[in-house]
N, C-alpha and C. Protein backbone atom coordinates (compact mmCIF):
# COMPACT_ATOMS: atom_id res chain seq x y z
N UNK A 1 5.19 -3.72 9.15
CA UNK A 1 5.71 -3.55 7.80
C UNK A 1 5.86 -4.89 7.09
N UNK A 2 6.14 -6.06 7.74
CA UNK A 2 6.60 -7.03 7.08
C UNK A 2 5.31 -7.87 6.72
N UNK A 3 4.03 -7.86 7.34
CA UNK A 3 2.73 -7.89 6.90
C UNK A 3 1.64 -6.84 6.38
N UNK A 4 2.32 -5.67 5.58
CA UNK A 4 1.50 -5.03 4.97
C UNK A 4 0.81 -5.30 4.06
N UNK A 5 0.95 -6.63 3.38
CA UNK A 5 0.27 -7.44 2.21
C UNK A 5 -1.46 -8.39 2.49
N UNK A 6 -0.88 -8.37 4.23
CA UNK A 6 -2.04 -8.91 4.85
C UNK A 6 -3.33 -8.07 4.76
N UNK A 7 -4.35 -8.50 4.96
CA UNK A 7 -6.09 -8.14 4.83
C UNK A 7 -6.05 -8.31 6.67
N UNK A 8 -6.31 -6.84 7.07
CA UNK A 8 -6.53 -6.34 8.58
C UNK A 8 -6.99 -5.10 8.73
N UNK A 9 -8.52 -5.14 9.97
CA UNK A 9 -8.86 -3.30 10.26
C UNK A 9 -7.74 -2.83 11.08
N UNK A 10 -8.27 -1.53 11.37
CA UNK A 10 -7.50 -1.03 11.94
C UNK A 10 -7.97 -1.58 14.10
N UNK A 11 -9.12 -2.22 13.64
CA UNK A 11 -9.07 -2.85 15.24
C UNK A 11 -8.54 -4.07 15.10
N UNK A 12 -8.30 -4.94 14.13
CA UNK A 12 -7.43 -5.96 14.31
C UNK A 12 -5.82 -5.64 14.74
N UNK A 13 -5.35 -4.71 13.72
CA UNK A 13 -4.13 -3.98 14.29
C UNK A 13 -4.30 -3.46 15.93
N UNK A 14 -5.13 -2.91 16.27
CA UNK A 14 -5.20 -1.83 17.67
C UNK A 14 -4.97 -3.02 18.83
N UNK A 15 -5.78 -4.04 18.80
CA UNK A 15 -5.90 -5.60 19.08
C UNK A 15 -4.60 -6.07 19.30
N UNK A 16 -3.56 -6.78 18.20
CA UNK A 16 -2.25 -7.09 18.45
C UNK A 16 -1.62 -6.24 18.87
N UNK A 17 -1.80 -4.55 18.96
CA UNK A 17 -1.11 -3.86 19.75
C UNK A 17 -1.12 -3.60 21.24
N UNK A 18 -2.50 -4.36 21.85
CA UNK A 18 -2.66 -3.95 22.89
C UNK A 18 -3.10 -2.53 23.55
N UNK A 19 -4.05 -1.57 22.35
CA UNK A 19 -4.06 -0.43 22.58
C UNK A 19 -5.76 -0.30 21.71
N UNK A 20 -6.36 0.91 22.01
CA UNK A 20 -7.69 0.91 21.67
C UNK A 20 -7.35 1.87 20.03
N UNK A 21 -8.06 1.75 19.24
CA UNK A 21 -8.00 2.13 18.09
C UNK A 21 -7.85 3.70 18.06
N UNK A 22 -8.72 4.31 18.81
CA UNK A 22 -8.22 6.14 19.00
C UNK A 22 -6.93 6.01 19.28
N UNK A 23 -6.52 4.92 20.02
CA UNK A 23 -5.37 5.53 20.66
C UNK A 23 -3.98 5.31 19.29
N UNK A 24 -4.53 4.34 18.89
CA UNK A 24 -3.45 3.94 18.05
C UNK A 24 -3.29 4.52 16.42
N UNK A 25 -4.72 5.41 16.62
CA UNK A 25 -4.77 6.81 15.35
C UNK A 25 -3.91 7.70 16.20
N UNK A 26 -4.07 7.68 17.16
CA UNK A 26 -3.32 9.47 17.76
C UNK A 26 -1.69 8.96 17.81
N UNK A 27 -1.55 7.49 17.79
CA UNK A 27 0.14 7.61 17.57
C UNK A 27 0.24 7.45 16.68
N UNK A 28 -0.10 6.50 15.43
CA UNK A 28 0.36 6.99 14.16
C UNK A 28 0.34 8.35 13.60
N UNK A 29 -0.98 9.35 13.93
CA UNK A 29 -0.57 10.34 13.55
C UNK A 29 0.35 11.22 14.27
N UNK A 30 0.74 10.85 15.67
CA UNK A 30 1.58 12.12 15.91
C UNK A 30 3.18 11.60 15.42
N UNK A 31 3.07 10.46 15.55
CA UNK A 31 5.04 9.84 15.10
C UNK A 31 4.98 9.53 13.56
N UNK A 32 3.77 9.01 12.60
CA UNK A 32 4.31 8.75 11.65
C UNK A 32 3.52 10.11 10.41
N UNK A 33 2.72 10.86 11.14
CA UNK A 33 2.03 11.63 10.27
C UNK A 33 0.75 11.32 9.62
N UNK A 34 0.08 10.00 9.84
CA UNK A 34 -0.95 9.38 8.81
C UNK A 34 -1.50 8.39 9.56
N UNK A 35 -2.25 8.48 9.44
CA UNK A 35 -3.04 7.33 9.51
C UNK A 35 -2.71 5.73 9.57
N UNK A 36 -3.15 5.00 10.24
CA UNK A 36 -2.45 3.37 9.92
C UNK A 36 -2.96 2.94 8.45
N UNK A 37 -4.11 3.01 7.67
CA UNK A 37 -4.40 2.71 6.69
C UNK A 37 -3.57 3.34 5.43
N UNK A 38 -3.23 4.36 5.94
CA UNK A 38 -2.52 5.65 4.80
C UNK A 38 -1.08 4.83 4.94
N UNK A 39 -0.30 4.63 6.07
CA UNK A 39 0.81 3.87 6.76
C UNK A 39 0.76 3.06 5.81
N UNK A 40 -0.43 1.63 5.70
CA UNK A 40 -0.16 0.38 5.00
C UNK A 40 -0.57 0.96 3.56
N UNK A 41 -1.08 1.52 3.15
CA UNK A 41 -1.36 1.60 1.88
C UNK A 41 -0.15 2.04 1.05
N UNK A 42 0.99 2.97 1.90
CA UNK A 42 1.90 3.43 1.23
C UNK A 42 3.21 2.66 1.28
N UNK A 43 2.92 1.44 1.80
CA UNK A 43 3.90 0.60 2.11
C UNK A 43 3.47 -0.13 0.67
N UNK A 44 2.22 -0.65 0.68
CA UNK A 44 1.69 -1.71 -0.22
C UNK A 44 2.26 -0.93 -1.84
N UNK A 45 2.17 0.12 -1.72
CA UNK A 45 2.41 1.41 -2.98
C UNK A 45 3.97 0.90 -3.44
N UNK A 46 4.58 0.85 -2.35
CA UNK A 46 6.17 1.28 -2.41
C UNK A 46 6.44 -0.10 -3.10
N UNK A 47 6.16 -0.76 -2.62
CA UNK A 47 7.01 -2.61 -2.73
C UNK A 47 6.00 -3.13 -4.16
N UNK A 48 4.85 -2.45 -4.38
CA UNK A 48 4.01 -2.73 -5.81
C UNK A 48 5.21 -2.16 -7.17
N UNK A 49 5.34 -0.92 -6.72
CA UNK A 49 6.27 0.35 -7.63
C UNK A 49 7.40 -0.56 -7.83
N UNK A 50 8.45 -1.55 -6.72
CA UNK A 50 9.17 -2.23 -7.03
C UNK A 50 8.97 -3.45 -8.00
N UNK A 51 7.75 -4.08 -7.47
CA UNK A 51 7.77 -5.31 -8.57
C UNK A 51 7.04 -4.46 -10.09
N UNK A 52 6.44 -3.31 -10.24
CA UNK A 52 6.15 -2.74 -11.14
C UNK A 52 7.48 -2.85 -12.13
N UNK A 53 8.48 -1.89 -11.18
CA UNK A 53 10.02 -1.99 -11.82
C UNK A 53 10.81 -3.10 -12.42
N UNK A 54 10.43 -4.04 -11.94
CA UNK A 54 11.34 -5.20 -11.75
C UNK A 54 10.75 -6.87 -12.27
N UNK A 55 9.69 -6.79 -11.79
CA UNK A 55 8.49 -8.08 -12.24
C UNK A 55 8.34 -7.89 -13.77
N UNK A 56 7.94 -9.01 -14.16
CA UNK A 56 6.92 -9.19 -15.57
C UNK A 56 5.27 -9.49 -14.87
N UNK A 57 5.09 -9.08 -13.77
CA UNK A 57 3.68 -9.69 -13.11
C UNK A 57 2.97 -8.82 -13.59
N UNK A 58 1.75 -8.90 -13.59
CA UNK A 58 0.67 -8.47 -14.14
C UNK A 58 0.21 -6.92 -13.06
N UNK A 59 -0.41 -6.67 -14.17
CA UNK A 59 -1.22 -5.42 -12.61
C UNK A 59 -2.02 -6.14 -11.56
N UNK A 60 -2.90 -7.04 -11.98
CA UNK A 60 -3.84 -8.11 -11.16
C UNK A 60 -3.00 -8.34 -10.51
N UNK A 61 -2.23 -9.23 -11.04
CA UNK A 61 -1.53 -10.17 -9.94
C UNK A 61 -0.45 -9.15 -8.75
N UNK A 62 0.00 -8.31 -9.22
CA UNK A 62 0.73 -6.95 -8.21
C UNK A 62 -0.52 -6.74 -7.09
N UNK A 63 -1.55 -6.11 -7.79
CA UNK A 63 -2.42 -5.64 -6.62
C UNK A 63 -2.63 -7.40 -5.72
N UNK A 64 -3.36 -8.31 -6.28
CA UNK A 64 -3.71 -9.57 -5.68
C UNK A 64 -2.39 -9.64 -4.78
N UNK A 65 -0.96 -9.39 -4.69
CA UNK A 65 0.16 -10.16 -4.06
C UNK A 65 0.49 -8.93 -2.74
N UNK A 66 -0.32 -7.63 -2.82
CA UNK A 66 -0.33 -6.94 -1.98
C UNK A 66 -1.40 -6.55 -1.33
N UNK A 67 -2.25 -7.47 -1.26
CA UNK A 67 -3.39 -7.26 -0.51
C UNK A 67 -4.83 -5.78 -0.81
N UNK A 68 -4.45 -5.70 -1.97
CA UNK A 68 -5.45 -4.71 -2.63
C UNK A 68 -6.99 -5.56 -2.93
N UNK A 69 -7.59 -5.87 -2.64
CA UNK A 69 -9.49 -6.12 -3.08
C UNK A 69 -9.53 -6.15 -4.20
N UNK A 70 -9.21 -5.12 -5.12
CA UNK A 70 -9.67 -5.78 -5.89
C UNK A 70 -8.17 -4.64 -7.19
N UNK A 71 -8.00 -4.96 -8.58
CA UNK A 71 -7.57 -4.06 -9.04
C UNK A 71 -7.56 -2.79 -9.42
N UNK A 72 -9.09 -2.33 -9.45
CA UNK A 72 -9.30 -1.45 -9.59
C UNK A 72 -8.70 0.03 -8.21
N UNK A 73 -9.27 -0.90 -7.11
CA UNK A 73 -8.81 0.04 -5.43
C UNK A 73 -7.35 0.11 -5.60
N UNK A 74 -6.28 -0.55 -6.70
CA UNK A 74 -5.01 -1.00 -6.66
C UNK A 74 -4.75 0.13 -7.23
N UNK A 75 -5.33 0.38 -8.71
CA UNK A 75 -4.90 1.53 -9.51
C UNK A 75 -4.98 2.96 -8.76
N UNK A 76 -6.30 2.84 -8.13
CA UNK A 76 -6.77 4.44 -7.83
C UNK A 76 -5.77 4.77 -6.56
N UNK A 77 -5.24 3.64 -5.62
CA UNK A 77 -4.63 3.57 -4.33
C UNK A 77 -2.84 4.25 -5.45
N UNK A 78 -2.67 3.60 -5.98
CA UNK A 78 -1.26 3.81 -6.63
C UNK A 78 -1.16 5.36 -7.46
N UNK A 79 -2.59 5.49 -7.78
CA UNK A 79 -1.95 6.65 -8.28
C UNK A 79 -2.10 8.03 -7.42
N UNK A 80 -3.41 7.54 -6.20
CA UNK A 80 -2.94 8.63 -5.30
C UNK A 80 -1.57 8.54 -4.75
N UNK A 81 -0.92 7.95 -4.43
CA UNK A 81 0.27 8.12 -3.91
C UNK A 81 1.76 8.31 -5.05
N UNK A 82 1.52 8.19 -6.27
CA UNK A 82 2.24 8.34 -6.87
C UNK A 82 1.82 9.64 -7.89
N UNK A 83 0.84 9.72 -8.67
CA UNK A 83 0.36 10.93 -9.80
C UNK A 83 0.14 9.77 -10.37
N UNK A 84 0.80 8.24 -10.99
CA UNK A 84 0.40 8.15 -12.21
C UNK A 84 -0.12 6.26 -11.63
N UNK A 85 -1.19 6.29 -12.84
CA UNK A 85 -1.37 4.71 -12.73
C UNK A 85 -0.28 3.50 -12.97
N UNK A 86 -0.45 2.39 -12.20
CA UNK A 86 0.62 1.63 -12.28
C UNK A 86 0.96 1.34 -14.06
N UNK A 87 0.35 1.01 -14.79
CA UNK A 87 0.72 1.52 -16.34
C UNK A 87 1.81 2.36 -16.73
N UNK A 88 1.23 3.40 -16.26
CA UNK A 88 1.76 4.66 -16.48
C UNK A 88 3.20 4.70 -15.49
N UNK A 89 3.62 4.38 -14.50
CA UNK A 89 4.57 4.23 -14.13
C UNK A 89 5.80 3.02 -14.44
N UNK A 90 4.63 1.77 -14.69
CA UNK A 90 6.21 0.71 -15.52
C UNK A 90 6.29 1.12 -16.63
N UNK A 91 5.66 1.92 -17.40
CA UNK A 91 6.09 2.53 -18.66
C UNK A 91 6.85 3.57 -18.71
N UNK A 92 7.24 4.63 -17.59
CA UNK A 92 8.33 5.38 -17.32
C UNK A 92 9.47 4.71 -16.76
N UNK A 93 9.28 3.50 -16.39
CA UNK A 93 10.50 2.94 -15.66
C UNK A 93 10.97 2.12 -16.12
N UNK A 94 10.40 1.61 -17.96
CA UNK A 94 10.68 1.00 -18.56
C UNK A 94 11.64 1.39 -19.59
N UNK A 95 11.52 2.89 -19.65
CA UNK A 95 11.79 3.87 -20.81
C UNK A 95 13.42 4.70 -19.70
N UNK A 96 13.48 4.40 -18.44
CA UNK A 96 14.59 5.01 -17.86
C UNK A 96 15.93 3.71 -17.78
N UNK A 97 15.36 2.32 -17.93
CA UNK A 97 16.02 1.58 -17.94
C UNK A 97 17.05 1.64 -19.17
């Protein structure tokens, strides 16, 4: 969690875990429900949504500070996990403030 910002496969992860990559899909999905990529992506989601809330940072620079490729994978990643594009969400959370 505390390097979800980092750029890693899921065999680099399987690697520092000491475990082979099937194996370490069949425990994320049976304890956390998802996938390790789904895992970091919704971490990267959560702590973006915060500086969304809270930052004057840019969308670039949000996706760039959470390890998103590029902005575009940032938007489409945020709004699967949320419904709305990061736009579209500091502008509701701008309007609840």
């Amino acid at each position: 969690e505390k390097n979800c910002a980092e750029i890693f496969s899921v065999s680099d992860l399987a690697a520092a875990c000491f475990v082979s990559e099937s194996r370490l899909h069949h425990i994320f999905t049976e304890k956390l429900g998802q996938t390790p990529i789904k895992y970091r992506n919704a971490l990267r989601v959560e702590k973006a949504a915060h500086d969304l809330r809270a930052a004057a940072l840019s969308i670039e620079a949000i996706a760039e500070k959470y390890g998103f490729n590029s902005p575009t994978y940032f938007r489409e990643t945020f709004k699967e996990y949320t419904g709305m594009t990061p736009t579209e969400y500091r502008r509701v959370a701008a309007s609840k403030s």
